[in-house]
C-alpha atoms as a PDB file:
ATOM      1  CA  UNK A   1     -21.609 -13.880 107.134  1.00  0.00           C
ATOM      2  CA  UNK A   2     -25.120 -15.037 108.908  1.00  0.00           C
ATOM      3  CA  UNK A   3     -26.959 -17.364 107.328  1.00  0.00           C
ATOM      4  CA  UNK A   4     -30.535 -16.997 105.932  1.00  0.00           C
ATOM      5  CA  UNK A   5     -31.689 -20.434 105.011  1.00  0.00           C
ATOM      6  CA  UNK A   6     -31.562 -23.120 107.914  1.00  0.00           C
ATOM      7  CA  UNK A   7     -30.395 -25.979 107.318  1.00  0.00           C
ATOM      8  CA  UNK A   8     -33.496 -27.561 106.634  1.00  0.00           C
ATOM      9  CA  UNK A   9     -34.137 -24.969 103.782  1.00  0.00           C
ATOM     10  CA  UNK A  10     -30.477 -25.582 102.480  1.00  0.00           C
ATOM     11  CA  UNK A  11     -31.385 -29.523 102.463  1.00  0.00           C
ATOM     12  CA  UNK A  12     -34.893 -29.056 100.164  1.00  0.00           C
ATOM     13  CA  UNK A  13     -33.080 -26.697  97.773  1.00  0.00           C
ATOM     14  CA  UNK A  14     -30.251 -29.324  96.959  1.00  0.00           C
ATOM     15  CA  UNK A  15     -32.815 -32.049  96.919  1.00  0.00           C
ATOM     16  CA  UNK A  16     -36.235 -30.586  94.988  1.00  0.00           C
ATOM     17  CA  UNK A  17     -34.635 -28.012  93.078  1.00  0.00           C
ATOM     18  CA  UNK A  18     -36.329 -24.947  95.098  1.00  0.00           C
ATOM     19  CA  UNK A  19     -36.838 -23.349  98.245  1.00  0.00           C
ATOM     20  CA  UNK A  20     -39.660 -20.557  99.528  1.00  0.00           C
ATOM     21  CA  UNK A  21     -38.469 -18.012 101.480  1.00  0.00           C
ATOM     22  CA  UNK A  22     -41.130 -15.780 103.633  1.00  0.00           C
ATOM     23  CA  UNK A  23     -41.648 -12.196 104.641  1.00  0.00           C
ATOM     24  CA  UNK A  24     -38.523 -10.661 102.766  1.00  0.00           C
ATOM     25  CA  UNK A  25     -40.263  -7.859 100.871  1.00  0.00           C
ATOM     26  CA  UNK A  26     -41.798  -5.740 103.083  1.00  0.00           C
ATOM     27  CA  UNK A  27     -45.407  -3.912 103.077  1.00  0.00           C
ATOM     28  CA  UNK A  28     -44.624  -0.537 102.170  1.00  0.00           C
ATOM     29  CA  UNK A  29     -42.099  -1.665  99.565  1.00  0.00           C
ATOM     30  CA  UNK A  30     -44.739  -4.234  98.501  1.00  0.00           C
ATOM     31  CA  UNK A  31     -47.051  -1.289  97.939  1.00  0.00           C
ATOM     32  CA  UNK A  32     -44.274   0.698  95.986  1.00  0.00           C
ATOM     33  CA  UNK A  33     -43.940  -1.858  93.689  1.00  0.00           C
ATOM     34  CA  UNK A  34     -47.411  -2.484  92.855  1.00  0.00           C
ATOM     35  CA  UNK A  35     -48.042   1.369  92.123  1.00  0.00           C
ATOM     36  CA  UNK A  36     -45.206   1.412  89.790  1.00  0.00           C
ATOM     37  CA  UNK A  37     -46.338  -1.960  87.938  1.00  0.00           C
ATOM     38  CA  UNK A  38     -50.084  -0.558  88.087  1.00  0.00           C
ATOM     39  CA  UNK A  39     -48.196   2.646  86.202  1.00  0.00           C
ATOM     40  CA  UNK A  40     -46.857   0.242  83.201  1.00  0.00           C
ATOM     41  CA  UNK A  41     -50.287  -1.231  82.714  1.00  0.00           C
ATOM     42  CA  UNK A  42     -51.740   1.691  82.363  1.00  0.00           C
ATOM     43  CA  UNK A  43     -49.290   3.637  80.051  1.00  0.00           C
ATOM     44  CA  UNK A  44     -49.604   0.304  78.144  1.00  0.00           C
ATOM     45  CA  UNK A  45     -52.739   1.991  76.129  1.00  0.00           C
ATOM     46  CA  UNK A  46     -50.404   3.561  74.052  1.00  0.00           C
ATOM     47  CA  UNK A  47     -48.801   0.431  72.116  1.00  0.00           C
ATOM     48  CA  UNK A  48     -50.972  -2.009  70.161  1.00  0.00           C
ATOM     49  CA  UNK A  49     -47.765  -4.410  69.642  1.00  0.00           C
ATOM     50  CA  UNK A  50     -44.583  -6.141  71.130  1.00  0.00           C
ATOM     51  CA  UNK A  51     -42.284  -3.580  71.847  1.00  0.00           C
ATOM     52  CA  UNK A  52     -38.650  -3.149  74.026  1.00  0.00           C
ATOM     53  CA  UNK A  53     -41.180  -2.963  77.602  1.00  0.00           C
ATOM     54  CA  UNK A  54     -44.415  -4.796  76.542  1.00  0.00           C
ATOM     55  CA  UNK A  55     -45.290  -8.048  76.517  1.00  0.00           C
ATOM     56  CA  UNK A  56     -48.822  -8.246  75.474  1.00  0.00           C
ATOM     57  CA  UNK A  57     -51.369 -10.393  76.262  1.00  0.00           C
ATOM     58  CA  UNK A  58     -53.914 -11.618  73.304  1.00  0.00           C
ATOM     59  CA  UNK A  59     -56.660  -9.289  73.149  1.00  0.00           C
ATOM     60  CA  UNK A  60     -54.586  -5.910  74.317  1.00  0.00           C
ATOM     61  CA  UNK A  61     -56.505  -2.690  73.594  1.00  0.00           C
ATOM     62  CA  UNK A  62     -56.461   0.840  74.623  1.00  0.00           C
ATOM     63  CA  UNK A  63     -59.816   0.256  75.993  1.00  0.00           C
ATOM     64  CA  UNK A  64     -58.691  -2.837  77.868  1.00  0.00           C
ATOM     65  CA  UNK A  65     -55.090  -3.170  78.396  1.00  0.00           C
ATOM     66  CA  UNK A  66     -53.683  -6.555  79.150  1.00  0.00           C
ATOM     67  CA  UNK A  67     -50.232  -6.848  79.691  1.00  0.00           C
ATOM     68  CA  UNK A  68     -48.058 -10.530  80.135  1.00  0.00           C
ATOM     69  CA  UNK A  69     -44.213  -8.941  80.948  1.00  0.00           C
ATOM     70  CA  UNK A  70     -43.228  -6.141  81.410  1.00  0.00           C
ATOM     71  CA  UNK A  71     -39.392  -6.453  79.947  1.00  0.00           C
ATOM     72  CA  UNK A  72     -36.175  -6.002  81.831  1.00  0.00           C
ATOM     73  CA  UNK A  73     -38.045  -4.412  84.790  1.00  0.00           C
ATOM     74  CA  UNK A  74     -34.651  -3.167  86.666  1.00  0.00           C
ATOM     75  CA  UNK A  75     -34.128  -1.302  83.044  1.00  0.00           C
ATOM     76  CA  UNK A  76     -37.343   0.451  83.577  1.00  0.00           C
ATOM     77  CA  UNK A  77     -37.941   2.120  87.215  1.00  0.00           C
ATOM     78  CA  UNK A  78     -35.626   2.207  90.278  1.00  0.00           C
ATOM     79  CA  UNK A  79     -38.119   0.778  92.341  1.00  0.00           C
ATOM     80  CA  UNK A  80     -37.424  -2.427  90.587  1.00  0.00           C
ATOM     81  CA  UNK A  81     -33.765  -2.471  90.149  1.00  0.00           C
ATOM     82  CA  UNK A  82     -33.359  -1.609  93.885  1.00  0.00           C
ATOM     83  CA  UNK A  83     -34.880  -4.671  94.437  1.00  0.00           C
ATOM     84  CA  UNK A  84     -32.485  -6.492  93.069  1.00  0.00           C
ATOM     85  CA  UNK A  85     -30.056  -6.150  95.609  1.00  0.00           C
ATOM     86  CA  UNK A  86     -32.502  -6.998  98.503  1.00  0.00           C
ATOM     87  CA  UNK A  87     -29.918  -8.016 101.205  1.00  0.00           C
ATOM     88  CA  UNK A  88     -32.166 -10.955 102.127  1.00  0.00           C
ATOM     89  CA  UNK A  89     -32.194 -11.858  98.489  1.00  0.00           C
ATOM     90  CA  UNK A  90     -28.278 -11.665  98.272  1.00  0.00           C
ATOM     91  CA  UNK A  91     -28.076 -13.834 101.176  1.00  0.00           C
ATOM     92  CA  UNK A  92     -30.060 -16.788 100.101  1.00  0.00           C
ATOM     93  CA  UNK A  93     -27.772 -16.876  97.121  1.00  0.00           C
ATOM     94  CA  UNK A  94     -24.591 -16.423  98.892  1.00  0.00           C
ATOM     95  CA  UNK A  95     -25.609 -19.585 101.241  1.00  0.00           C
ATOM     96  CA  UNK A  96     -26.251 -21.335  98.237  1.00  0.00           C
ATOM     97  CA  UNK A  97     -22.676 -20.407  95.976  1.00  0.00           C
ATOM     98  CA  UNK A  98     -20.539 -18.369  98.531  1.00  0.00           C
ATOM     99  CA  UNK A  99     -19.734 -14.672  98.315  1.00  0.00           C
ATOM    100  CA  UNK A 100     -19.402 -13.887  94.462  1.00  0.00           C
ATOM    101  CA  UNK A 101     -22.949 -13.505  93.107  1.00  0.00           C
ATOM    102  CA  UNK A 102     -23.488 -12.288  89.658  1.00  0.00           C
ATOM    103  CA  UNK A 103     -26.561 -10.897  88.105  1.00  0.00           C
ATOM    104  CA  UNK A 104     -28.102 -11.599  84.743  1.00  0.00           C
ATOM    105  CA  UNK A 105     -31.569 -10.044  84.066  1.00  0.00           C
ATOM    106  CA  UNK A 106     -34.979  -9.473  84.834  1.00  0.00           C
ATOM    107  CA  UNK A 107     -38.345  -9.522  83.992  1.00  0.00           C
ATOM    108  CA  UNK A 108     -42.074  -9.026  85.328  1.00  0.00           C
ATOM    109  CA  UNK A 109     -44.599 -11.746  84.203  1.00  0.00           C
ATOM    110  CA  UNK A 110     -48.095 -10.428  84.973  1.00  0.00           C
ATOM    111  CA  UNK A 111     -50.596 -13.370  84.976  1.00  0.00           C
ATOM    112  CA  UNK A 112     -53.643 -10.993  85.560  1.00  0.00           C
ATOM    113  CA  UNK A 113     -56.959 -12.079  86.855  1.00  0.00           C
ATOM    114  CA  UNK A 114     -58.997 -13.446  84.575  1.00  0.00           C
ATOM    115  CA  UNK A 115     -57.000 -14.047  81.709  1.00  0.00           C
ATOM    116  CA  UNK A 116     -53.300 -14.589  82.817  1.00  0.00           C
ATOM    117  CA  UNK A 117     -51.355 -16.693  79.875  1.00  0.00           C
ATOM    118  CA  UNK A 118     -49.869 -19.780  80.841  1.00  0.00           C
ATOM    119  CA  UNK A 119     -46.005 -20.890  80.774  1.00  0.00           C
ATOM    120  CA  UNK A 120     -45.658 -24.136  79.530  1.00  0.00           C
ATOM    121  CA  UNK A 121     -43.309 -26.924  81.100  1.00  0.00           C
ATOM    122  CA  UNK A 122     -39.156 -26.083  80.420  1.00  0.00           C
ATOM    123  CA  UNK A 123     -36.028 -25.887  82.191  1.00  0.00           C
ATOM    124  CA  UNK A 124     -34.081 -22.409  82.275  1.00  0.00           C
ATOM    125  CA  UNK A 125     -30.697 -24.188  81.547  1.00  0.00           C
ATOM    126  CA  UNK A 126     -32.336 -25.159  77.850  1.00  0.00           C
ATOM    127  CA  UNK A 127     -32.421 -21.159  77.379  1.00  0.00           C
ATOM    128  CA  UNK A 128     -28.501 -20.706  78.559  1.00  0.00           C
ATOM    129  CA  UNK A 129     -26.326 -23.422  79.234  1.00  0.00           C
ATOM    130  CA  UNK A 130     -23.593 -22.152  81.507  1.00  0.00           C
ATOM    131  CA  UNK A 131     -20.059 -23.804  82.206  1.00  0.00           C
ATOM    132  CA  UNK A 132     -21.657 -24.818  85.617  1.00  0.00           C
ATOM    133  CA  UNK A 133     -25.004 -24.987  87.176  1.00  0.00           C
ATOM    134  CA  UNK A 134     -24.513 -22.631  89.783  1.00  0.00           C
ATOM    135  CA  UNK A 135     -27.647 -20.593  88.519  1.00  0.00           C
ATOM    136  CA  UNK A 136     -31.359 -19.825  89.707  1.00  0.00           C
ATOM    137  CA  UNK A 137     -34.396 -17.715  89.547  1.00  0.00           C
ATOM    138  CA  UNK A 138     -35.761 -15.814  91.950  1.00  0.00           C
ATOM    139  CA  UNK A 139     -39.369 -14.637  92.018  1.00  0.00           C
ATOM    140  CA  UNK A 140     -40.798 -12.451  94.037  1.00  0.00           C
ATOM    141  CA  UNK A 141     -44.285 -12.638  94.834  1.00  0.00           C
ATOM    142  CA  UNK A 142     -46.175  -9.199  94.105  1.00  0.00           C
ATOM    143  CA  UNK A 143     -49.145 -10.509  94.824  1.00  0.00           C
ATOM    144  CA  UNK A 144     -50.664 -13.656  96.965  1.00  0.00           C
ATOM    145  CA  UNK A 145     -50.052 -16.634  94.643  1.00  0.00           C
ATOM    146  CA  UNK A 146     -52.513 -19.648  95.400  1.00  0.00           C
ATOM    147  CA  UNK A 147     -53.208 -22.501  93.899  1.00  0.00           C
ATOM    148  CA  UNK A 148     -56.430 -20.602  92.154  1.00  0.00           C
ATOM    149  CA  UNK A 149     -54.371 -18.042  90.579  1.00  0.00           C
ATOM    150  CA  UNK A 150     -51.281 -19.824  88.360  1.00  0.00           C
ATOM    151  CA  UNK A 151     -48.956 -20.181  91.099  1.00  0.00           C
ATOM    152  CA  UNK A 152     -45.480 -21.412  89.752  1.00  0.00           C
ATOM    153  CA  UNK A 153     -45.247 -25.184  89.551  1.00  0.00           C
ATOM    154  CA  UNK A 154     -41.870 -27.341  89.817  1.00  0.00           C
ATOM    155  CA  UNK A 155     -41.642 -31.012  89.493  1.00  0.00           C
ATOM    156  CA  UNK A 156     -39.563 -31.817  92.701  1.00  0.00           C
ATOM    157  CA  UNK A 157     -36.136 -33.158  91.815  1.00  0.00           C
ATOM    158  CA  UNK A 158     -36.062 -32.455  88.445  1.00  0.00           C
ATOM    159  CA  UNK A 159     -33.351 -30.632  88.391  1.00  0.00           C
ATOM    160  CA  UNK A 160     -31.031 -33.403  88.765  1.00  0.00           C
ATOM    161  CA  UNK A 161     -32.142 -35.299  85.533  1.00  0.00           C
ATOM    162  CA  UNK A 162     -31.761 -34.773  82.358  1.00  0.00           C
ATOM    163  CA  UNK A 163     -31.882 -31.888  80.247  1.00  0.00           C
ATOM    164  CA  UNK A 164     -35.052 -32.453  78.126  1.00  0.00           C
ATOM    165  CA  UNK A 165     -35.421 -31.263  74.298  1.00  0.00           C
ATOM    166  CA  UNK A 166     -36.836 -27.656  73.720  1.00  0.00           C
ATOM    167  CA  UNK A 167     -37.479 -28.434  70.242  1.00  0.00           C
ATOM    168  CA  UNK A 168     -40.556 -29.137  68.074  1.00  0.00           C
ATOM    169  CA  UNK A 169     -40.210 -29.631  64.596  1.00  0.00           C
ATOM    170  CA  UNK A 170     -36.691 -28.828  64.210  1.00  0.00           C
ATOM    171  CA  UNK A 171     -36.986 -25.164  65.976  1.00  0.00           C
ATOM    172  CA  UNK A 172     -36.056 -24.327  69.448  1.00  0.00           C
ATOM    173  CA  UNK A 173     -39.187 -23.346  71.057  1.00  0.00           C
ATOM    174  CA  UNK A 174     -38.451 -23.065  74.628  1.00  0.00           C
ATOM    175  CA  UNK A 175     -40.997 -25.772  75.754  1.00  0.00           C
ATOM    176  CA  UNK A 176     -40.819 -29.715  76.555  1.00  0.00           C
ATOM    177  CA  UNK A 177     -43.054 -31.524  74.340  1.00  0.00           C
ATOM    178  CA  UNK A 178     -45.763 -32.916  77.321  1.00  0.00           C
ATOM    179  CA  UNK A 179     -46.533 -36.557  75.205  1.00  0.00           C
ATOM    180  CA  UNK A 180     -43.085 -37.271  73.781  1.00  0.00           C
ATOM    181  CA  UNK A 181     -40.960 -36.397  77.081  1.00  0.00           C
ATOM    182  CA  UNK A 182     -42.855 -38.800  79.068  1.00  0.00           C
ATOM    183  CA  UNK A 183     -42.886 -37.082  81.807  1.00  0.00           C
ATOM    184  CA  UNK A 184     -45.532 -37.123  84.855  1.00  0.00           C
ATOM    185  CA  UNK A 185     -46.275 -33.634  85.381  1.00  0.00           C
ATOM    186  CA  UNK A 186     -48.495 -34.799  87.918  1.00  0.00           C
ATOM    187  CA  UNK A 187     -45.849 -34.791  90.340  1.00  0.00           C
ATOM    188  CA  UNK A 188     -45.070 -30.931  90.155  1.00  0.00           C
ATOM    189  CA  UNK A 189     -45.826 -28.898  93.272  1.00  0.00           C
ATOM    190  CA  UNK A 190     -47.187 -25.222  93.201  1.00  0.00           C
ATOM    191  CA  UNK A 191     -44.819 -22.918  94.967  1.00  0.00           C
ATOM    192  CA  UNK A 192     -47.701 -20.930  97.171  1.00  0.00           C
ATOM    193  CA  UNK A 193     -47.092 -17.897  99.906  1.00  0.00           C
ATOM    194  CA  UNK A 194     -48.347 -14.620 100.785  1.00  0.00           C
ATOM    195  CA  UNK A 195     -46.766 -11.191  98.799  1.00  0.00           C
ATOM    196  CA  UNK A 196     -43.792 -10.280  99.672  1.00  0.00           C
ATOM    197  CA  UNK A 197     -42.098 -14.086  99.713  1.00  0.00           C
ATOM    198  CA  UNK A 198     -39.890 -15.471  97.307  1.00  0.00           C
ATOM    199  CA  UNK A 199     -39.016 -18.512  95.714  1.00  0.00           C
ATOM    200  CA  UNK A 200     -35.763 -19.847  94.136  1.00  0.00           C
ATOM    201  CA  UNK A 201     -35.186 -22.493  91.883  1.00  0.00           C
ATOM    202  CA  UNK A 202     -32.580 -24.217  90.074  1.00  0.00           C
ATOM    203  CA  UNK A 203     -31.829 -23.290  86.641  1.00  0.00           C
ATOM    204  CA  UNK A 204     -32.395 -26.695  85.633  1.00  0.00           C
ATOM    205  CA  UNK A 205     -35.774 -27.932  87.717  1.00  0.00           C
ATOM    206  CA  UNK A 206     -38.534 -28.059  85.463  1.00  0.00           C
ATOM    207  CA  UNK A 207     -41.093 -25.815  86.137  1.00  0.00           C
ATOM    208  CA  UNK A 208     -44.615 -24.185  84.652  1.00  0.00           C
ATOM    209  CA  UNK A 209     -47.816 -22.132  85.064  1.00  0.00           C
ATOM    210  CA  UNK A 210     -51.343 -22.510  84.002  1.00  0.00           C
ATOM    211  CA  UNK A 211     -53.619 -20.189  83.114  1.00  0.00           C
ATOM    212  CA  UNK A 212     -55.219 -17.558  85.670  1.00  0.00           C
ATOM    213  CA  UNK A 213     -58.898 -17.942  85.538  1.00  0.00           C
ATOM    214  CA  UNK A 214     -59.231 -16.607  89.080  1.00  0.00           C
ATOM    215  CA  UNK A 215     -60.153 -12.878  89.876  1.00  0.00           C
ATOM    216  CA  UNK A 216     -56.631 -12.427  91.399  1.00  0.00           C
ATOM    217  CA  UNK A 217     -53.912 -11.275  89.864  1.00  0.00           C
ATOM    218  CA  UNK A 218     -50.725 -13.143  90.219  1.00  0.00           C
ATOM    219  CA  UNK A 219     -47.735 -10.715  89.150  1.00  0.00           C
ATOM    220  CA  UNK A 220     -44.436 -12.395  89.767  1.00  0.00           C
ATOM    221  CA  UNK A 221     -41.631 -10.434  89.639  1.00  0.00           C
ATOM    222  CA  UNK A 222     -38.150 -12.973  87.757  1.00  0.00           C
ATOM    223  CA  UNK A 223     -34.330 -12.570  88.814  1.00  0.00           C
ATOM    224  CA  UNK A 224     -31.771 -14.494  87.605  1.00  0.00           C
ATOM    225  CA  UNK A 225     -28.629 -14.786  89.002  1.00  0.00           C
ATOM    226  CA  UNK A 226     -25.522 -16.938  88.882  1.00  0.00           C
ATOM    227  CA  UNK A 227     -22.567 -17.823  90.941  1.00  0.00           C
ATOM    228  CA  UNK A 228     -19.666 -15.115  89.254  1.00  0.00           C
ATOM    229  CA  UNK A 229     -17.812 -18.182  87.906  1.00  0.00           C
ATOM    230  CA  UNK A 230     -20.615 -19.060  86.249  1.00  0.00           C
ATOM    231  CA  UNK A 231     -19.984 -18.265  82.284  1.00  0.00           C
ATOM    232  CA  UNK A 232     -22.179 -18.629  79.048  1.00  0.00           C
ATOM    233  CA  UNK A 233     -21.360 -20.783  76.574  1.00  0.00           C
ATOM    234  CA  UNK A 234     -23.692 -19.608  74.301  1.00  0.00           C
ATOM    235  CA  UNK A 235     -24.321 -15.959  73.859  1.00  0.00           C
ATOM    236  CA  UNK A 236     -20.638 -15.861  75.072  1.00  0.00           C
ATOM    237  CA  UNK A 237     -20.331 -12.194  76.573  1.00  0.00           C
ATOM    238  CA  UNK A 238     -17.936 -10.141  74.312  1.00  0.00           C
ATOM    239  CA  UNK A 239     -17.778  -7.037  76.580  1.00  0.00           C
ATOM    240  CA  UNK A 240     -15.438  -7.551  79.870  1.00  0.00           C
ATOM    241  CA  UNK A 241     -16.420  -4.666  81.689  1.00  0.00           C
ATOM    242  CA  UNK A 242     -20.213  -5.239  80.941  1.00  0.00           C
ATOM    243  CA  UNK A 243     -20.154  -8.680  82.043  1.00  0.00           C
ATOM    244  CA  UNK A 244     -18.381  -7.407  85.216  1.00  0.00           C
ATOM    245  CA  UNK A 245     -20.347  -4.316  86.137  1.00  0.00           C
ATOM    246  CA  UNK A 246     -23.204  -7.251  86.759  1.00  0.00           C
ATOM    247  CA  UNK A 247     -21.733  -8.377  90.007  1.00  0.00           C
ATOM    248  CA  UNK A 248     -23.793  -7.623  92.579  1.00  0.00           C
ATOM    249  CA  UNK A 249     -21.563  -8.721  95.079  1.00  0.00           C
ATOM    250  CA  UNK A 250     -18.070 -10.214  95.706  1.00  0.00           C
ATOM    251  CA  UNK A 251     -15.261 -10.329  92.875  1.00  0.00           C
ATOM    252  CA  UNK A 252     -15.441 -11.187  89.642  1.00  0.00           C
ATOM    253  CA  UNK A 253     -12.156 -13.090  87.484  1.00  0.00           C
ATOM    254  CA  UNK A 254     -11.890 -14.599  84.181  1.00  0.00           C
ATOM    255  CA  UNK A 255     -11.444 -18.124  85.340  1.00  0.00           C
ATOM    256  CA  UNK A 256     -14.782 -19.996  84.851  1.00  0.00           C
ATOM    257  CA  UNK A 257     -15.449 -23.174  86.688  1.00  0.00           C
ATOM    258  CA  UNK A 258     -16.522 -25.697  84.798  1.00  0.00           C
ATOM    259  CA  UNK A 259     -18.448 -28.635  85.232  1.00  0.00           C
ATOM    260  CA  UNK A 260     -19.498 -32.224  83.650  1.00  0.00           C
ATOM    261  CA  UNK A 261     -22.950 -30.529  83.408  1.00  0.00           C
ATOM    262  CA  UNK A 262     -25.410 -31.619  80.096  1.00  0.00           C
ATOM    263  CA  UNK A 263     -25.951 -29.330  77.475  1.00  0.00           C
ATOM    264  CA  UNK A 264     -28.257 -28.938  74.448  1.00  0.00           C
ATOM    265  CA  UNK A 265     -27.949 -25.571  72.215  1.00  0.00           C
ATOM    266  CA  UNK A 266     -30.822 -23.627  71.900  1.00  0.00           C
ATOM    267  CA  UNK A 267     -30.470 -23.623  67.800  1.00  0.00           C
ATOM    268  CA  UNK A 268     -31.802 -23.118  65.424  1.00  0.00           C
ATOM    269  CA  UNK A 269     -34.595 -20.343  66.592  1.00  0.00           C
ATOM    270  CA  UNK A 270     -37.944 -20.799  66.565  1.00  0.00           C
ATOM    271  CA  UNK A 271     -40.229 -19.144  63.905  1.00  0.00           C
ATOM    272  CA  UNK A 272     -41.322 -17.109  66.893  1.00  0.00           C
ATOM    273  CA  UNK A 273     -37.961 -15.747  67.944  1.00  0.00           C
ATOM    274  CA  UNK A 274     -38.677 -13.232  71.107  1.00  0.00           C
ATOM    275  CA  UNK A 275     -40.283 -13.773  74.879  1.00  0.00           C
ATOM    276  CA  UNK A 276     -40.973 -17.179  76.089  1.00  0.00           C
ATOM    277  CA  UNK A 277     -44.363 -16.569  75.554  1.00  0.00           C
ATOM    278  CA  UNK A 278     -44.120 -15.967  72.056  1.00  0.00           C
ATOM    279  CA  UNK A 279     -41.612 -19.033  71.206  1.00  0.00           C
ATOM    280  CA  UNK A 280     -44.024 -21.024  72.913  1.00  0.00           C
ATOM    281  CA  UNK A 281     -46.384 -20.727  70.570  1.00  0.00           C
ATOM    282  CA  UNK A 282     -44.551 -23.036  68.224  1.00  0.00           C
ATOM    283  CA  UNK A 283     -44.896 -25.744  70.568  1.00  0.00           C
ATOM    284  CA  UNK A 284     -47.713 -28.241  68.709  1.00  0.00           C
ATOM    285  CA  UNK A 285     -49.235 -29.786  71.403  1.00  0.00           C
ATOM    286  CA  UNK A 286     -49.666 -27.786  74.421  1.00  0.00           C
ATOM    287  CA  UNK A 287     -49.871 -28.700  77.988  1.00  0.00           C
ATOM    288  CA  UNK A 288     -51.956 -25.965  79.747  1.00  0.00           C
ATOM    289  CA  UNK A 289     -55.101 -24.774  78.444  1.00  0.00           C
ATOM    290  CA  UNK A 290     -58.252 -23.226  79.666  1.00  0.00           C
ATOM    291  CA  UNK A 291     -58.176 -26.230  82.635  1.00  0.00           C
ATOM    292  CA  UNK A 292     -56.087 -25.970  85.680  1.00  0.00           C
ATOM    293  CA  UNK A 293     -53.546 -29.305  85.309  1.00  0.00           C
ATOM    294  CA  UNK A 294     -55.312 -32.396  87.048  1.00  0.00           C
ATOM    295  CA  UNK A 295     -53.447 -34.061  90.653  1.00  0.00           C
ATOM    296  CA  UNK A 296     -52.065 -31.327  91.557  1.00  0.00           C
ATOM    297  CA  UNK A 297     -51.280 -31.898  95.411  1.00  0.00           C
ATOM    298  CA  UNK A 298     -50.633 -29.202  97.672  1.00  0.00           C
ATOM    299  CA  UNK A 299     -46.734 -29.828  99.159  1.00  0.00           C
ATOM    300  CA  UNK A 300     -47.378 -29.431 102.863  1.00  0.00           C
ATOM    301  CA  UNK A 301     -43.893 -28.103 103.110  1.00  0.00           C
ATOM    302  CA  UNK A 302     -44.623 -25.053 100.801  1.00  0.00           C
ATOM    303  CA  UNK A 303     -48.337 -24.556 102.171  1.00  0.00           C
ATOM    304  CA  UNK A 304     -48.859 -21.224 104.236  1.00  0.00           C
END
């Protein structure tokens, strides 16, 4: 099996918690994709409210349509869920785990010019604690993502600490309280590249978005995968052959690996039970706003 990370690549993943990966989706693809996502928006003038597809964006109309997600996006078009077995894709993961990859879902966050909402600071893990930490996101970029338009933002290393409280008041929120957590955030690093690159990180590096205020939209497409002996333990699945037909690749068995790995349940739900974006909202003191975050240093290993 032929590598696709060097070694130098392997070595920043296990260190920082992500890697960027250039050139895999190609132009004509690239375009393919857009038209499709440029299709949601528009047929996105005939809801006016969360629904099983839309994510909506404050301020949605049928005049003006503003979406934030687009839900499940391999559920929706083939053009997506093709995507998700990009060989080049596949292969960062399998130099990463080994052969058995297993797939767990998708999802299209839009961050549009001009009034893109931000994600605030959390770890994936807090969302679905696993019995290892063989897990990661993959984005792919749709669009150029720059430091003007919300690029993704990881605090280097991270993922080797702790698992921080998504709670506020009692209520999972999906967010890391910015004061109380004391952590610097000015030490995060925006993941930047051209469309068509990808990033990975580790399900439990602690990553963000601010606001696009730019004129450029940053559409990112999210897929998260996990090494097939990799199991839930929350949300445990209860149907075998559903859990199995997500294998993208390699064999599948019912003999999970587990690990020493730290753990907080995601209970009891926030008020706003539903997309990040909308659990967020609980969160009481917010990290991103109208401003872009201050310090903010371009990683010269990530800059292209």
């Amino acid at each position: 099996m032929q590598k696709i990370l060097t070694d130098a690549q392997m070595a920043q993943y296990q260190r920082d918690g992500y890697v960027v990966v250039y050139d895999v989706v190609q132009p004509a693809q690239l375009a393919e994709l857009r038209r499709v996502t440029d299709e949601y928006v528009e047929g996105s003038r005939a809801v006016s409210k969360h629904d099983s597809v839309y994510d909506l964006e404050p301020g949605h109309s049928a005049e003006q349509p503003r979406v934030r997600r687009i839900k499940h996006p391999h559920k929706q078009h083939p053009a997506y869920k093709q995507l998700v077995s990009h060989p080049t894709i596949i292969g960062v993961l399998q130099d990463l785990w080994g052969p058995d990859i297993r797939f767990h879902s998708s999802k299209l966050n839009m961050k549009s010019a001009g009034f893109g909402s931000p994600i605030e600071w959390h770890q994936d893990w807090a969302f679905y604690p696993h019995t290892n930490e063989d897990l990661a996101a993959v984005a792919i970029m749709l669009d150029d993502c720059q430091m003007e338009n919300g690029p993704l933002l990881v605090i280097p290393g991270s993922h080797r600490g702790p698992i921080y409280d998504h709670h506020y008041e009692g209520h999972f929120c999906g967010a890391i309280h910015p004061v109380t957590s004391g952590l610097d955030f000015s030490k995060a690093v925006p993941l930047t590249g051209k469309a068509g690159s990808i990033t990975v990180h580790h399900v439990r590096a602690i990553h963000g978005s601010a606001p696009n205020l730019s004129p450029i939209d940053r559409r990112l497409m999210f897929f998260q995968y996990g090494a097939a002996d990799a199991w839930p333990i929350f949300r445990v699945p209860t149907d075998i052959d559903a859990w199995n037909a997500k294998m993208i690749c390699g064999k599948a068995d019912n003999q999970p690996r587990m690990e020493a790995v730290p753990v907080r349940i995601p209970l009891p739900s926030s008020q706003g039970d539903g997309s990040i974006y909308v659990r967020q909202e609980d969160l009481g003191v917010r990290y991103f706003s109208g401003e872009k975050p201050a310090q903010m240093v371009l990683a010269p290993e990530i800059a292209r």
